[in-house]
C-alpha atoms as a PDB file:
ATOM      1  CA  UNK A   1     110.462  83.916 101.479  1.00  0.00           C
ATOM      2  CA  UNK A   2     111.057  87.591 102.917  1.00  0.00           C
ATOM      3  CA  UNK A   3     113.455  88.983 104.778  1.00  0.00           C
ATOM      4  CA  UNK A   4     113.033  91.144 107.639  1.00  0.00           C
ATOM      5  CA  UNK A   5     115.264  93.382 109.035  1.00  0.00           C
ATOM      6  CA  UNK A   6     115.546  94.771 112.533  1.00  0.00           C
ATOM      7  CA  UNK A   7     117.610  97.506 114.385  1.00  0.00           C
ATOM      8  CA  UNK A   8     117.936  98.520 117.894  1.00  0.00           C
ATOM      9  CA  UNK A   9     117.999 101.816 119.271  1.00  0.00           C
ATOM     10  CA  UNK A  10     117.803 104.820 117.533  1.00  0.00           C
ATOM     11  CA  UNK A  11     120.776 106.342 115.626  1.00  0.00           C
ATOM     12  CA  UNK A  12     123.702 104.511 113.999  1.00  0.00           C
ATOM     13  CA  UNK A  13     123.072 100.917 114.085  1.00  0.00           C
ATOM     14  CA  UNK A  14     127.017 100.173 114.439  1.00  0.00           C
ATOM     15  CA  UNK A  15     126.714 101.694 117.992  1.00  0.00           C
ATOM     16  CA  UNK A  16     124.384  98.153 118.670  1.00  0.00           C
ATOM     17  CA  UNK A  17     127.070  95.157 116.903  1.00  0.00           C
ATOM     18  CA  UNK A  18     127.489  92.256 117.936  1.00  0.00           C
ATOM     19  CA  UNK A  19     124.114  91.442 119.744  1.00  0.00           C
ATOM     20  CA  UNK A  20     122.749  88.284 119.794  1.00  0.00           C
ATOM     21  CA  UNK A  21     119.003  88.802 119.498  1.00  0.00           C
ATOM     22  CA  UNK A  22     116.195  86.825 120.083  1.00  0.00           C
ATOM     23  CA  UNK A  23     112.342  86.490 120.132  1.00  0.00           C
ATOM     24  CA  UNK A  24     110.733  86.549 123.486  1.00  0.00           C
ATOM     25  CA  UNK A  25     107.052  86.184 121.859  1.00  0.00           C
ATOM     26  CA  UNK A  26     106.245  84.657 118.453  1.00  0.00           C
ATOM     27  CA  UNK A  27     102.379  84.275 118.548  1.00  0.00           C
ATOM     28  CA  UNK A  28      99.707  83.670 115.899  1.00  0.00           C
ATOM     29  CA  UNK A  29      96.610  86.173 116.339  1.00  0.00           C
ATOM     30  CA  UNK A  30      94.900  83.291 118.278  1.00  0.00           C
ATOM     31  CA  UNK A  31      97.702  83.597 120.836  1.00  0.00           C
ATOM     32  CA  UNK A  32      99.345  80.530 120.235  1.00  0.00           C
ATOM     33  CA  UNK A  33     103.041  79.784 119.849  1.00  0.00           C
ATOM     34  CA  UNK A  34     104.442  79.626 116.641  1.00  0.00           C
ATOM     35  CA  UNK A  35     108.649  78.752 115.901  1.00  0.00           C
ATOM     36  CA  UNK A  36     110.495  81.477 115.432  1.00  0.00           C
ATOM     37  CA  UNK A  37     113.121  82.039 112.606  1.00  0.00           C
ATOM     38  CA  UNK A  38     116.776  82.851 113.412  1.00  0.00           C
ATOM     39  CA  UNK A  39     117.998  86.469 113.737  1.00  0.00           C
ATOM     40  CA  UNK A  40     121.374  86.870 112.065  1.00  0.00           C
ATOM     41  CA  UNK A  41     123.676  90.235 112.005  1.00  0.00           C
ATOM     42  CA  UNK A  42     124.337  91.773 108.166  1.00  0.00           C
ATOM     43  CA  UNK A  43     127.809  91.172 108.145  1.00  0.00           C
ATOM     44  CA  UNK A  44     128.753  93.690 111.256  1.00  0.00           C
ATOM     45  CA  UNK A  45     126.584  96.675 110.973  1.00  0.00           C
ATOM     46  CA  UNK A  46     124.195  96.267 114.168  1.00  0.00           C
ATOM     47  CA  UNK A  47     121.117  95.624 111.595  1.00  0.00           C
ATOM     48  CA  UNK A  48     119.884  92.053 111.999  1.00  0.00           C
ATOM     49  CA  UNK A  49     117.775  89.920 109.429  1.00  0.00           C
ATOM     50  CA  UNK A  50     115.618  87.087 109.461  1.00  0.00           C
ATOM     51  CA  UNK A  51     113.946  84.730 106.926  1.00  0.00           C
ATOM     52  CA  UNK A  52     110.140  83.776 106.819  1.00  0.00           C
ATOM     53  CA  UNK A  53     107.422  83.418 104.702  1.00  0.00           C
ATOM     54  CA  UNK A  54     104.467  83.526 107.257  1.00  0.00           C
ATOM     55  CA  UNK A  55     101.109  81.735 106.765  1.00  0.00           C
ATOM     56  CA  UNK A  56      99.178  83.765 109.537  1.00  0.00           C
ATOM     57  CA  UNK A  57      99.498  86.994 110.919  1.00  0.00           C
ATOM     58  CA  UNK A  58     102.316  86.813 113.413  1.00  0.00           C
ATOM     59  CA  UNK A  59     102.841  89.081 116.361  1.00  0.00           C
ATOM     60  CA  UNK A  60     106.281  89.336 118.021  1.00  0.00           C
ATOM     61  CA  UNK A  61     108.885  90.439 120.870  1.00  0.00           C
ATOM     62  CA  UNK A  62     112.438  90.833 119.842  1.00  0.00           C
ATOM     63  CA  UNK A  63     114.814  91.222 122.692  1.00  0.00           C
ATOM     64  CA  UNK A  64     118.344  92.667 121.244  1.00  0.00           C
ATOM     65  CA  UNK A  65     120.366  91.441 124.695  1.00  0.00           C
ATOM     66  CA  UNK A  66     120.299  90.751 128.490  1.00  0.00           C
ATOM     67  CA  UNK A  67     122.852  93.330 129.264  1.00  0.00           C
ATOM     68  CA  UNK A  68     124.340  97.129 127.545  1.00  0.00           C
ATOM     69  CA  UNK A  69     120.949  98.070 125.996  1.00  0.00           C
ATOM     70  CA  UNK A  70     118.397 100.074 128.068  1.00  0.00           C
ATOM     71  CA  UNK A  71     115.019  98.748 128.192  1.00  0.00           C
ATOM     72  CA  UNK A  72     113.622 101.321 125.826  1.00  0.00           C
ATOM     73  CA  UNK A  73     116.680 100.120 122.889  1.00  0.00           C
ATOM     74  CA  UNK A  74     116.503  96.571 123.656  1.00  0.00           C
ATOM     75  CA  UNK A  75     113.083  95.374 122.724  1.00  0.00           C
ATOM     76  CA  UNK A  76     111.848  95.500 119.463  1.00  0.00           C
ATOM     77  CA  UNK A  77     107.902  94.901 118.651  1.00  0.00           C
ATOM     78  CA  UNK A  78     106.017  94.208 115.392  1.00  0.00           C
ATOM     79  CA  UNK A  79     103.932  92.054 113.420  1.00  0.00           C
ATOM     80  CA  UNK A  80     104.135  90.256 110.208  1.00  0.00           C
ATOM     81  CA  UNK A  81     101.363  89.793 107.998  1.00  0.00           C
ATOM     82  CA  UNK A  82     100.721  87.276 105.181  1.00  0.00           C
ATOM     83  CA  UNK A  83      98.377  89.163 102.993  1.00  0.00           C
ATOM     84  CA  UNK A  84     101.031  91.334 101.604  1.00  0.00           C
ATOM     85  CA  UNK A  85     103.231  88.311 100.194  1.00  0.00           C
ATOM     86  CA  UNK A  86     106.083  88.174  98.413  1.00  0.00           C
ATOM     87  CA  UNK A  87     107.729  87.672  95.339  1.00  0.00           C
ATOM     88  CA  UNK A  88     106.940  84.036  94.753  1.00  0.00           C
ATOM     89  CA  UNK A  89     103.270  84.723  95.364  1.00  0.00           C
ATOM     90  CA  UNK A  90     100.981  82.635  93.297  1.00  0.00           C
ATOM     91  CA  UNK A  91      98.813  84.230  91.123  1.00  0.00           C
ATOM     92  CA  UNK A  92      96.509  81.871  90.535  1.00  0.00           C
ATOM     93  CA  UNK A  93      94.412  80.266  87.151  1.00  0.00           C
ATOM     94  CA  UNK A  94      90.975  80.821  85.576  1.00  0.00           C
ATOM     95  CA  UNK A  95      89.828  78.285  88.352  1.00  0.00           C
ATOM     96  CA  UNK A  96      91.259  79.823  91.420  1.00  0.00           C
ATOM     97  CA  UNK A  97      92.040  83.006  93.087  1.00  0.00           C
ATOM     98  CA  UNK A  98      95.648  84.282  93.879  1.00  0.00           C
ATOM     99  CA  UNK A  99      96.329  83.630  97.721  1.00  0.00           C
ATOM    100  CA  UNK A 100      97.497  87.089  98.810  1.00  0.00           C
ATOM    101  CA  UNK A 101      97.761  90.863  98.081  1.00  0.00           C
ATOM    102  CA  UNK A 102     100.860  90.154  96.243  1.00  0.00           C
ATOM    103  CA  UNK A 103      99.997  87.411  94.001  1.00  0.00           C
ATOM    104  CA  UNK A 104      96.763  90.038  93.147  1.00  0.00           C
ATOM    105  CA  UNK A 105      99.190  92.837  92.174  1.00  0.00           C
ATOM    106  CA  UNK A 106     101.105  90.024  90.265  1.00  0.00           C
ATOM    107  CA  UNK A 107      97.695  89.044  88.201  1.00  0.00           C
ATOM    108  CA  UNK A 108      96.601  91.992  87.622  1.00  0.00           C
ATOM    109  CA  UNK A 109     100.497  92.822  85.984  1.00  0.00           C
ATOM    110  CA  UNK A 110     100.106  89.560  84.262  1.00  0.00           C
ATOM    111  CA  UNK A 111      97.099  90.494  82.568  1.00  0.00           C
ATOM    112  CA  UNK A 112      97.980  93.602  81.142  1.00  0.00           C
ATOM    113  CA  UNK A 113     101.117  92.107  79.858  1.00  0.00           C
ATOM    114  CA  UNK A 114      99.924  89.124  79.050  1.00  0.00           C
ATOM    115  CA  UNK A 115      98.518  87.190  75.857  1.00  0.00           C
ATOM    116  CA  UNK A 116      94.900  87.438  74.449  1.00  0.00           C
ATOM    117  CA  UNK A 117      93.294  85.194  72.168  1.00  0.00           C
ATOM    118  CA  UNK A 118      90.159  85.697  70.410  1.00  0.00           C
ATOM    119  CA  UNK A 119      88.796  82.483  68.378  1.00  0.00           C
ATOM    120  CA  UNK A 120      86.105  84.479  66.205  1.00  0.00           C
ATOM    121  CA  UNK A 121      83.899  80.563  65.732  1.00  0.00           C
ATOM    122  CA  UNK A 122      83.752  79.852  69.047  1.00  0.00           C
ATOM    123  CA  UNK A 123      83.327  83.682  70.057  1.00  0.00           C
ATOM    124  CA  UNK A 124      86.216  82.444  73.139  1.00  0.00           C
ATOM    125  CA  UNK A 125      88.257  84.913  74.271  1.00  0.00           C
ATOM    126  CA  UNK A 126      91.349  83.737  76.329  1.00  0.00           C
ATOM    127  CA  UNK A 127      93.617  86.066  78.531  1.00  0.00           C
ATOM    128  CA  UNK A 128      96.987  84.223  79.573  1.00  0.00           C
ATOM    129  CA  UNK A 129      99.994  85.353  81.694  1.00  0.00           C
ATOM    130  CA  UNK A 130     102.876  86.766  79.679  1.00  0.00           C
ATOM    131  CA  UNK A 131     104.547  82.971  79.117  1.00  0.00           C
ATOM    132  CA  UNK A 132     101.150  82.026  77.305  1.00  0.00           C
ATOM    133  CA  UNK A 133     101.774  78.860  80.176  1.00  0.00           C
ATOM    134  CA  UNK A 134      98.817  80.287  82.260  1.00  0.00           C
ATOM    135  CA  UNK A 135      94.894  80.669  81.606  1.00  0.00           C
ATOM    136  CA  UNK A 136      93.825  82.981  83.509  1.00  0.00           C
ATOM    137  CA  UNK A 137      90.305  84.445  82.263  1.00  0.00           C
ATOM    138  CA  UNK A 138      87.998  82.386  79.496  1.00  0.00           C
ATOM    139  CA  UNK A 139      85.165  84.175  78.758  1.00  0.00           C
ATOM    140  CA  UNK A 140      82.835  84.139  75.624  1.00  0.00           C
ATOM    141  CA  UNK A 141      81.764  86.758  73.365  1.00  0.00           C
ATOM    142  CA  UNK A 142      78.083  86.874  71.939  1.00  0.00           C
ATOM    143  CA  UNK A 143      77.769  89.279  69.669  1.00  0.00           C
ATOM    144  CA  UNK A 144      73.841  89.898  69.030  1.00  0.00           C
ATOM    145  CA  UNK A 145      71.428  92.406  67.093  1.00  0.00           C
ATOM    146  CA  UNK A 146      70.851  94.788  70.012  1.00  0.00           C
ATOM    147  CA  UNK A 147      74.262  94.341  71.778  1.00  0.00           C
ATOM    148  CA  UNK A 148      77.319  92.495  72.758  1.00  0.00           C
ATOM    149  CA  UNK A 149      78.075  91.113  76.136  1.00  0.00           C
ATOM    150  CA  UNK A 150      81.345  88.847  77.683  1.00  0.00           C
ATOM    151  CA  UNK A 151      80.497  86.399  79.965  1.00  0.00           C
END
């Protein structure tokens, strides 16, 4: 999950407590209607959070209130966009791919941090995650007269 945080206006965002904001549009890219999380104020400071972990790009309208805003401090646009990810990305095995940008930067930690195993018989070299719980690259290592290649 990742939060989101939104202000209205421009300036100090105490100037703007007490709203109760909502989305006016909460659309996939394909234009259809997707539910949209609560919005919730941090603890009386005029910035406002939600929750979500989205699965599709989302587009949205955030309306801040029906009356003591002016039209260019009450709506709020923006989009959210699942290829970044978040924290609990998952970064995937030597049979599949991580699922988004994050779980990528999260592999690519994993294997430089991670465990490697060469079995000199079997010429197998195994890369795990940092736990040793996760396989994420077998390969094998032929070592020749003329040269030596991984595959």
């Amino acid at each position: 999950m990742s939060v989101y945080f939104l202000q209205f206006g421009s300036g100090d965002p105490s100037a703007n407590t007490g709203l109760s904001p909502t989305f006016t549009v909460f659309k996939n890219s394909a234009g259809g209607n997707v539910t949209p999380p609560s919005i919730a104020e941090v603890s009386t400071t005029g910035l406002y959070s939600f929750t979500l972990s989205p699965v599709e790009a989302i587009t949205f309208v955030c309306s801040g209130a029906t009356t003591g805003l002016s039209t260019t401090d009450r709506f709020i646009t923006g989009a959210l966009d699942p290829s970044i990810g978040d924290t609990t990305a998952l970064i995937g095995n030597s049979a599949s791919d991580p699922t988004s940008l994050f779980g990528f930067l999260k592999r690519l930690q994993e294997l430089q941090e991670g465990d490697e195993n060469y079995t000199k018989a079997t010429g197998v070299l195994i890369r795990q995650d940092r736990t040793g719980a996760t396989t994420l690259v077998s390969q094998t290592i032929n070592d020749s007269a003329t040269e030596i290649t991984k595959t």
